[in-house]
Protein backbone atom coordinates (compact mmCIF):
# COMPACT_ATOMS: atom_id res chain seq x y z
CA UNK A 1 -0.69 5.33 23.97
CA UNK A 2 2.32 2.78 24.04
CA UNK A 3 4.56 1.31 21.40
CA UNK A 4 2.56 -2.13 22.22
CA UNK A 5 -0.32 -0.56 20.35
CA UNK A 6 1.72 0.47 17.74
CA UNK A 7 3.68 -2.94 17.01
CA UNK A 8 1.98 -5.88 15.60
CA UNK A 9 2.77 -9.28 15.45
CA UNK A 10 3.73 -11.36 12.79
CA UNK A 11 0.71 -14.33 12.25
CA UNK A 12 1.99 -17.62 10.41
CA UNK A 13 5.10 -17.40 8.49
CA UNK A 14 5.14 -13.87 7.73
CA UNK A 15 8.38 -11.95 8.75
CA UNK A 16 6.21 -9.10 9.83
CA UNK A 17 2.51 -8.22 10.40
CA UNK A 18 0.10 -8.12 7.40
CA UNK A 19 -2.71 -5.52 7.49
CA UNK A 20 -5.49 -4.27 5.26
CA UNK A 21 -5.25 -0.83 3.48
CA UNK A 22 -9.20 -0.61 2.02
CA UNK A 23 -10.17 2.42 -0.74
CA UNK A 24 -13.60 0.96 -1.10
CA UNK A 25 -13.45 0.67 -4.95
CA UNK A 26 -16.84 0.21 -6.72
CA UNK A 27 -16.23 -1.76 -9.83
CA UNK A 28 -18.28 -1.72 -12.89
CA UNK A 29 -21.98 -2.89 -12.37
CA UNK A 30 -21.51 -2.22 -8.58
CA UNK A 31 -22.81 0.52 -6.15
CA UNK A 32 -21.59 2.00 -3.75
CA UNK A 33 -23.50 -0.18 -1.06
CA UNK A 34 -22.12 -3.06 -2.98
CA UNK A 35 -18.43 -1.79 -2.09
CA UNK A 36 -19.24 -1.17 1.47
CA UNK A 37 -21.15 -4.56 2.30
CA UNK A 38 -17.52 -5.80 0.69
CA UNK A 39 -15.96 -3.71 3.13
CA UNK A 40 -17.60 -5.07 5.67
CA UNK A 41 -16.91 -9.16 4.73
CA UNK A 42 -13.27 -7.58 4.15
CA UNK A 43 -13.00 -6.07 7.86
CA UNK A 44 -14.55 -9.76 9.15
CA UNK A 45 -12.45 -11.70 6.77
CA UNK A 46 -9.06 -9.97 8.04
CA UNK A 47 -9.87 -10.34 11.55
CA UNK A 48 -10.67 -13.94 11.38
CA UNK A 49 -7.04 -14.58 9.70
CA UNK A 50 -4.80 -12.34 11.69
CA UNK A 51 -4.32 -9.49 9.64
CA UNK A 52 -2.92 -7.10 11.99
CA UNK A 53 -4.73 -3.68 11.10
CA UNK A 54 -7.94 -2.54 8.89
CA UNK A 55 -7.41 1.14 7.33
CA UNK A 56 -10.17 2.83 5.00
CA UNK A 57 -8.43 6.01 3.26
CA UNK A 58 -9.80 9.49 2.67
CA UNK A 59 -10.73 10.33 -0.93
CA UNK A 60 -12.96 12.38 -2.80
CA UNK A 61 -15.02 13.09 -5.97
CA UNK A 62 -13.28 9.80 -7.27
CA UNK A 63 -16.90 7.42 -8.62
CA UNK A 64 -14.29 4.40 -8.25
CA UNK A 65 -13.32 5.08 -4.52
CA UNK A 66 -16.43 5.07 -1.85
CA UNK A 67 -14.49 5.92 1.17
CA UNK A 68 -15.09 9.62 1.40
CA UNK A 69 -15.85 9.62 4.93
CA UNK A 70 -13.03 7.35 6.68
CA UNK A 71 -14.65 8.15 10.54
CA UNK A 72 -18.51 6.93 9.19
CA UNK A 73 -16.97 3.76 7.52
CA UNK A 74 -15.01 2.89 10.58
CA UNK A 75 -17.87 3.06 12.80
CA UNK A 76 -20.14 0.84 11.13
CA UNK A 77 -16.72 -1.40 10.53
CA UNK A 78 -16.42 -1.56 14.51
CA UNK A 79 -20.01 -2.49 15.02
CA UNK A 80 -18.75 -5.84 12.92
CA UNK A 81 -15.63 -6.68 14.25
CA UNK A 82 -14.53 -7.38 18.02
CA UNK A 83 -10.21 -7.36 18.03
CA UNK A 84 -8.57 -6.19 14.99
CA UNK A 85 -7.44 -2.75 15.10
CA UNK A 86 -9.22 -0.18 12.62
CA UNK A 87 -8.22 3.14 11.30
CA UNK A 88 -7.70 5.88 8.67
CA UNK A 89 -4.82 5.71 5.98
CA UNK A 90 -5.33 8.42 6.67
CA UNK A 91 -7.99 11.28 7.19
CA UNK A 92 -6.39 14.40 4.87
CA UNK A 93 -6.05 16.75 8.10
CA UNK A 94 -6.09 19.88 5.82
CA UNK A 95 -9.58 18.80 4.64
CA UNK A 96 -10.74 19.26 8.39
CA UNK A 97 -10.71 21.43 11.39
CA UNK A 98 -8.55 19.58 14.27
CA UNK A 99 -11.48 19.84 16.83
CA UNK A 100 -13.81 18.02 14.50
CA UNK A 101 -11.28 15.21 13.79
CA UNK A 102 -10.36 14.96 17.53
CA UNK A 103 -14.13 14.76 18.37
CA UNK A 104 -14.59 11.51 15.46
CA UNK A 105 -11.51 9.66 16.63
CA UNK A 106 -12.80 10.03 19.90
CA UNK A 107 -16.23 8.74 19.51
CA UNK A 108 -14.73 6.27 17.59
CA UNK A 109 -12.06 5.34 20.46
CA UNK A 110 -15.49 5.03 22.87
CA UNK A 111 -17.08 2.87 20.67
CA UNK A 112 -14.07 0.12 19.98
CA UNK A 113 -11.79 1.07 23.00
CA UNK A 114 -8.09 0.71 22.62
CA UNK A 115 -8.93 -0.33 18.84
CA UNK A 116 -8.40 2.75 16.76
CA UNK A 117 -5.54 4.62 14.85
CA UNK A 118 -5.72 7.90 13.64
CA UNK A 119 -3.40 7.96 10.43
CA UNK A 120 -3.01 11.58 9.10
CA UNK A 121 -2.13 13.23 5.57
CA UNK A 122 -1.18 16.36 4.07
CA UNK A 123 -2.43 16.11 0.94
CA UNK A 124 -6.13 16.81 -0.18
CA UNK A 125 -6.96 13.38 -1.18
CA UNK A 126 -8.26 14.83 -4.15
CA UNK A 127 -8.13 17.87 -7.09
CA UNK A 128 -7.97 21.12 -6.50
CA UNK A 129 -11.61 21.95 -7.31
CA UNK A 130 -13.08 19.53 -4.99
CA UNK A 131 -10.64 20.29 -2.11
CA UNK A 132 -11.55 24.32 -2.41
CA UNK A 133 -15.21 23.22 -1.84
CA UNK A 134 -14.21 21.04 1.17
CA UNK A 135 -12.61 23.47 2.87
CA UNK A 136 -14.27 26.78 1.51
CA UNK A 137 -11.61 28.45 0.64
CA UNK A 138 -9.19 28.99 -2.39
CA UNK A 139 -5.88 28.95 -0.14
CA UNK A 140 -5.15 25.81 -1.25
CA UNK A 141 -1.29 26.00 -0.55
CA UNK A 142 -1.82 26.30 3.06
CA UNK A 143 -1.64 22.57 3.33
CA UNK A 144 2.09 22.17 3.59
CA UNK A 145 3.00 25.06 5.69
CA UNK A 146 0.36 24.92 8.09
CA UNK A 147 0.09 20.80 8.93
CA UNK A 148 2.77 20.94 11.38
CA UNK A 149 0.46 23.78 13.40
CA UNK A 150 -2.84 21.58 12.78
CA UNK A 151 -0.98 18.19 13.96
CA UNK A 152 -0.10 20.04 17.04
CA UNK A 153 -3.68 21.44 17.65
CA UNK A 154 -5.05 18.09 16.89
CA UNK A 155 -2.99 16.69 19.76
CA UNK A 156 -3.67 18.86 21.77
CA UNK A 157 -7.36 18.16 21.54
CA UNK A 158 -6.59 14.87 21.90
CA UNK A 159 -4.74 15.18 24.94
CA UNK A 160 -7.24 18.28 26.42
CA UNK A 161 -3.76 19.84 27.71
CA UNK A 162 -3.82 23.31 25.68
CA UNK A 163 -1.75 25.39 28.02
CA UNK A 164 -3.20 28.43 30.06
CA UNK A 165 -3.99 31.10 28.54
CA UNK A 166 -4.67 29.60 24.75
CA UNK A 167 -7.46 30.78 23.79
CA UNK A 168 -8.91 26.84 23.10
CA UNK A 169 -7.64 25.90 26.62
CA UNK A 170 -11.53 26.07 27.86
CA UNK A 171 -12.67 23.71 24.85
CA UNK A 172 -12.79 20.19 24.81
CA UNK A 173 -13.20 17.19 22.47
CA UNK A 174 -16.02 15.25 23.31
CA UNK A 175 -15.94 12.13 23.79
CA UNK A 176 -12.22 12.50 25.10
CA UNK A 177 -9.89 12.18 28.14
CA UNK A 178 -12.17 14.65 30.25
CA UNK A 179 -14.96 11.81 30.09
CA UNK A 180 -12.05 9.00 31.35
CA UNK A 181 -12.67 9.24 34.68
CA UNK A 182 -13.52 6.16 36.39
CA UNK A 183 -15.91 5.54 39.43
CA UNK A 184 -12.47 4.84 41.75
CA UNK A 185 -11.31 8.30 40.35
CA UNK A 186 -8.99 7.54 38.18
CA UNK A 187 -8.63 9.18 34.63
CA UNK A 188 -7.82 7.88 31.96
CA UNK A 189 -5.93 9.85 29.01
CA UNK A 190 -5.76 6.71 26.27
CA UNK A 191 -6.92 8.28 23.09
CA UNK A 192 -6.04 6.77 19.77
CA UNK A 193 -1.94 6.23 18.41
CA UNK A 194 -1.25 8.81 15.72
CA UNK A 195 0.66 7.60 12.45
CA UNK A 196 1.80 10.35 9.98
CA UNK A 197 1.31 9.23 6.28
CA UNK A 198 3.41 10.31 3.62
CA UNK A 199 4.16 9.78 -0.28
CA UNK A 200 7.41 11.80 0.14
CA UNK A 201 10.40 13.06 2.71
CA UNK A 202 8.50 16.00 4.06
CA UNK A 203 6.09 13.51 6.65
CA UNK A 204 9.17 11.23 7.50
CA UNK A 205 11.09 13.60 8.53
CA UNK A 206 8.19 15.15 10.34
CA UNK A 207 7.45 12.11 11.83
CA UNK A 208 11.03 11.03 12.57
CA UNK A 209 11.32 14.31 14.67
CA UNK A 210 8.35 13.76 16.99
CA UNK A 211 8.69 10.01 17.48
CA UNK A 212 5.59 8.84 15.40
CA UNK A 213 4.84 5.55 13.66
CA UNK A 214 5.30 6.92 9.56
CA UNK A 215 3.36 4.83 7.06
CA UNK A 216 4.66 5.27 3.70
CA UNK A 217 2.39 4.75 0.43
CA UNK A 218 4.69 2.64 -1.56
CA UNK A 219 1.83 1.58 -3.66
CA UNK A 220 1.62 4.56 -5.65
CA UNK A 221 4.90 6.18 -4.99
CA UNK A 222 7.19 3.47 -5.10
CA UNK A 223 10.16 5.17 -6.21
CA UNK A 224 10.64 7.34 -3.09
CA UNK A 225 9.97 4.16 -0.81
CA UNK A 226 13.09 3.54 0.29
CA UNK A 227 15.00 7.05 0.76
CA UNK A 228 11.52 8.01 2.34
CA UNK A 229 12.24 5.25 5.49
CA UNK A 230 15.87 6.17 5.54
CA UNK A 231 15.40 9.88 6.09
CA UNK A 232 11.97 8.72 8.59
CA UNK A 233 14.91 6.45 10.67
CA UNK A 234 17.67 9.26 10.12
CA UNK A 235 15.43 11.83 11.92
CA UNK A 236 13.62 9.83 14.54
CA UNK A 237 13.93 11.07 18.03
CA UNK A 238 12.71 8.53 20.62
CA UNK A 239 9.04 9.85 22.14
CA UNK A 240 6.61 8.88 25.06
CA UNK A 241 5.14 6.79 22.08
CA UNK A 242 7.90 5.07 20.67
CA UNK A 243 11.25 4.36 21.68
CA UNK A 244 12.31 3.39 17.76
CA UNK A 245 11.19 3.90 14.36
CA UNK A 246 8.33 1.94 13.38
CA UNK A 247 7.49 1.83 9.58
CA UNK A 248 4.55 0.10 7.50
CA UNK A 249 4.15 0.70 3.78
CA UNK A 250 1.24 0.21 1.78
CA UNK A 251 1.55 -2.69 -0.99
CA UNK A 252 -0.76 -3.11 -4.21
CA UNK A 253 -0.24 -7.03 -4.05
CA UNK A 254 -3.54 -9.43 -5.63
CA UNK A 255 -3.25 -12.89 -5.47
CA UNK A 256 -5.53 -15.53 -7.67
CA UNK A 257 -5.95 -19.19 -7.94
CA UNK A 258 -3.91 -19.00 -11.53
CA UNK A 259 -1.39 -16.27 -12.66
CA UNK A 260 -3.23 -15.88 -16.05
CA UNK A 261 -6.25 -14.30 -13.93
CA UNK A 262 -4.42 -12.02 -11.38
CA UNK A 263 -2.75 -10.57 -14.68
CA UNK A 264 -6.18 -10.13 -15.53
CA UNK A 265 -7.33 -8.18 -12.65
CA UNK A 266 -4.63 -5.55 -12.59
CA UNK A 267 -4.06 -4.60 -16.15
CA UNK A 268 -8.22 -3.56 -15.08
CA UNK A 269 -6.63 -1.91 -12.00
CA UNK A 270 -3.92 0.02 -14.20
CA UNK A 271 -6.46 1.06 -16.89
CA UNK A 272 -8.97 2.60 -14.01
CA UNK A 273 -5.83 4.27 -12.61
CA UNK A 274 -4.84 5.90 -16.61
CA UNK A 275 -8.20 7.35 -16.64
CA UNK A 276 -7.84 8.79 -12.59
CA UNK A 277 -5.00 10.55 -13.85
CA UNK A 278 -5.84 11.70 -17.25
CA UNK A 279 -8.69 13.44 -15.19
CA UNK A 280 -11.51 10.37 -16.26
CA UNK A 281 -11.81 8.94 -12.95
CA UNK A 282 -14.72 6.67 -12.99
CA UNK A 283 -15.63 2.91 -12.09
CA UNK A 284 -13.25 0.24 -11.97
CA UNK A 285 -13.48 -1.54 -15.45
CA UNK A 286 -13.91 -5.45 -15.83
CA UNK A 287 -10.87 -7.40 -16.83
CA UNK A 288 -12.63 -8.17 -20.23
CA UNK A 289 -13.59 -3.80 -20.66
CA UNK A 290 -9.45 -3.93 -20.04
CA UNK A 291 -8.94 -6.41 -22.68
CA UNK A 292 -11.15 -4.70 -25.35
CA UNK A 293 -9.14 -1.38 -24.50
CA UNK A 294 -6.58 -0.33 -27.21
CA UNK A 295 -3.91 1.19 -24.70
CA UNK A 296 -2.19 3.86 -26.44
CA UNK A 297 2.29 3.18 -26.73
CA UNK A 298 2.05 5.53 -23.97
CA UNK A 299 -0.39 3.99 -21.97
CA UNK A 300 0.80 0.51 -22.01
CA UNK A 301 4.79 1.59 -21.38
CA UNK A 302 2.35 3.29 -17.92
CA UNK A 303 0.86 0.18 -17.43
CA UNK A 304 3.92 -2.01 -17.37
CA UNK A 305 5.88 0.50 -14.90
CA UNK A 306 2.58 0.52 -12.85
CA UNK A 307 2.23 -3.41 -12.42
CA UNK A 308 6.23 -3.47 -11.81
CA UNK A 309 5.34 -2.33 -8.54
CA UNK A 310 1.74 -4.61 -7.85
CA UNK A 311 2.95 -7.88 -6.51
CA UNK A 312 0.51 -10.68 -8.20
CA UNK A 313 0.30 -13.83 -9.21
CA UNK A 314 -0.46 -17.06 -7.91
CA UNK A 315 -0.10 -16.93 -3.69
CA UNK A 316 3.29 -18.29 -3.99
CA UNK A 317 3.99 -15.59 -6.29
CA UNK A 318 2.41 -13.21 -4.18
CA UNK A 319 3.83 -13.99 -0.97
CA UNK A 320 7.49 -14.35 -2.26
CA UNK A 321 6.81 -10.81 -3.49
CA UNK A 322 5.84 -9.91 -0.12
CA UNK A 323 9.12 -11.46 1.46
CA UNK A 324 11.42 -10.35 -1.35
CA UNK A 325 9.73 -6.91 -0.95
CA UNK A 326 10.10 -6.89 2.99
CA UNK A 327 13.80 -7.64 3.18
CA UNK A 328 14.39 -4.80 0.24
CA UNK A 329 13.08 -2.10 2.71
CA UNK A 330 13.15 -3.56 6.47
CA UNK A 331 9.50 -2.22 6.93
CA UNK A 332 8.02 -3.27 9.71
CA UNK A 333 4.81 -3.93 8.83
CA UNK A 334 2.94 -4.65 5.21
CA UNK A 335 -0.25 -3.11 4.69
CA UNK A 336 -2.03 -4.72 1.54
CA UNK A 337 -4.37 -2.96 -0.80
CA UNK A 338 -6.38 -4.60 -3.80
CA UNK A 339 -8.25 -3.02 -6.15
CA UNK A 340 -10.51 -5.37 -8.49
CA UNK A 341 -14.13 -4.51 -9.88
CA UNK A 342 -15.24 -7.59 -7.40
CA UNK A 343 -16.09 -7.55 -3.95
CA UNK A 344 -15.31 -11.55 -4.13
CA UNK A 345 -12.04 -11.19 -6.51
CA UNK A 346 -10.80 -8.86 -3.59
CA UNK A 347 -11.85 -11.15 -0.48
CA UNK A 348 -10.33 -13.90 -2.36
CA UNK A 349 -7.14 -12.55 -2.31
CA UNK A 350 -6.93 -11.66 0.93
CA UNK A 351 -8.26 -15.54 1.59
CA UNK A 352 -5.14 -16.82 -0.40
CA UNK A 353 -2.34 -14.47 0.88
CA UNK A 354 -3.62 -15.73 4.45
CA UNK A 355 -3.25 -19.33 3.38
CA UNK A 356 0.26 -18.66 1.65
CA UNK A 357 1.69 -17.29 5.15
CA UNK A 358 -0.33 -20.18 6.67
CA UNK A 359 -2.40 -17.47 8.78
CA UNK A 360 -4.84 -19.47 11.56
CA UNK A 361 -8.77 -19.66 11.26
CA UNK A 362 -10.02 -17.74 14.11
């Protein structure tokens, strides 16, 4: 694993590499499969235009978000695709035992070699309810103490170099560096970059310490964006991964062909995210279900402190968001999300923000 998998490189006129953050939403009068043949197009779309990356994040119990099972998604995303990198933002490590995620990121490294990330959170993804029944167990709060200890098992797996005498030092993740040998007898120990994810200091700093790539979700937690990179850059310690900080934060940007309809789309986006949170998560409504909706004061002063932070508009609009955003932080990398009750509203976006950085055809 080397920094050069790490890095991207800016396509067009962006200042730095564009890449795909996907949740899979399933608007209103969609399915599921309708959201995942959209993933699909998305993955293909992205590639074709140089977007750098294509991550599908971990949630559950959410009607609205399909992508439950990151590792399954990606799999059938690399059967699709031949050169753009694909990964999880992120698999909720808690949610898992370390040996099962090291054995899915390495099937998935043997099926699109040198093409996978393995982006990690802390959180459950989801309420407490539905993250007891994941795990089977009601010790919820062992998430935040014990992720440092399940990072360092997971790479561990990864690497198949438990010390002697741990009592895992005689098990292996399968597919994994063990199976790297090649006919001239040479082994090989790539297995996938890791990225820690975080909404909040405790994974920069983690990440800082052990010389990780830290991906920050500025799309939901936009007020801790920037002290989050400063305490990531403050506490980074050069590694055999990277030799500086490296930071990519996620972005709720949609462009559209007029202003009047991206305005549209996320005012359906904010209402689907009221009801997530006032514990009504369901499909994401239609623009016109938004329209119809009689926001409460409340609700609307949410909705205009929620769309503060969603760069949209027109692809001008969008992309001097982008810049203006870019320059405010001194990210390294942009990772876009949309969320829009259409497969072809969200492809379209992606279509226009490639044009407005004047991204090739491939």
């Amino acid at each position: 694993m080397t920094g050069d998998e790490i890095r991207g490189k800016a396509q067009g006129t962006a200042p730095v590499p564009l890449s795909v953050l996907d949740l899979v939403t399933v608007g209103a009068g969609h399915t599921a499969t309708d959201a995942l043949r959209t993933s699909v197009a998305l993955s293909t779309l992205a590639e074709s235009r140089g977007y750098h990356r294509y991550w599908v994040a971990e949630h559950h119990s959410m009607p609205g978000v399909a992508s439950s099972s990151p590792a399954v998604i990606l799999a059938h995303l690399a059967a699709h695709t031949h050169r753009i990198r694909l990964g999880s933002g992120g698999v909720m490590l808690p949610n898992h035992a370390p040996l099962v995620v090291a054995e899915q990121f390495g099937t998935l490294e043997a099926l699109a070699p040198g093409r996978i990330d393995l982006g990690l959170g802390r959180a459950p993804g989801t309420d407490g309810a539905t993250a007891a029944a994941l795990r089977r167990t009601d010790r919820l709060n062992e998430s935040a103490d014990d992720f440092p200890q399940q990072l360092a098992e997971l790479i561990h797996f990864l690497d198949d170099d438990f010390p002697e005498g741990h009592p895992y030092r005689r098990v292996h993740a399968v597919p994994g560096p063990i199976q790297g040998t090649s006919p001239g007898g040479v082994q090989s120990p790539h297995r996938p970059p890791i990225w820690l994810l975080g909404s909040s200091g405790f994974s920069a700093r983690l990440a800082g310490m052990l010389g990780l790539p830290f991906a920050f979700a500025h799309h939901f937690s936009a007020r801790n964006t920037i002290p989050a990179l400063e305490l990531y850059r403050q506490s980074f310690r050069p590694s055999e991964v990277l030799d500086a900080p490296y930071t990519l934060i996620g972005v709720a940007a949609l462009a559209a062909d007029e202003e009047k309809e991206a305005r549209r789309q996320v005012l359906a986006a904010a209402l689907s995210m009221i009801r997530l949170r006032t514990g009504r998560p369901g499909l994401v409504p239609t623009p016109e279900e938004a329209e119809a909706y009689e926001f409460s004061p409340a609700e609307r002063e949410f909705v205009e402190s929620w769309n503060a932070d969603v760069v949209h508009g027109t692809p001008d609009e969008v992309r001097a968001g982008l810049d203006e955003l870019h320059k405010r932080t001194g990210a390294d990398e942009l990772m876009i999300t949309s969320t829009a009750p259409s497969g072809d509203i969200r492809l379209r976006s992606y279509e226009l923000i490639a044009d407005a950085y004047d991204f090739p055809r491939n």
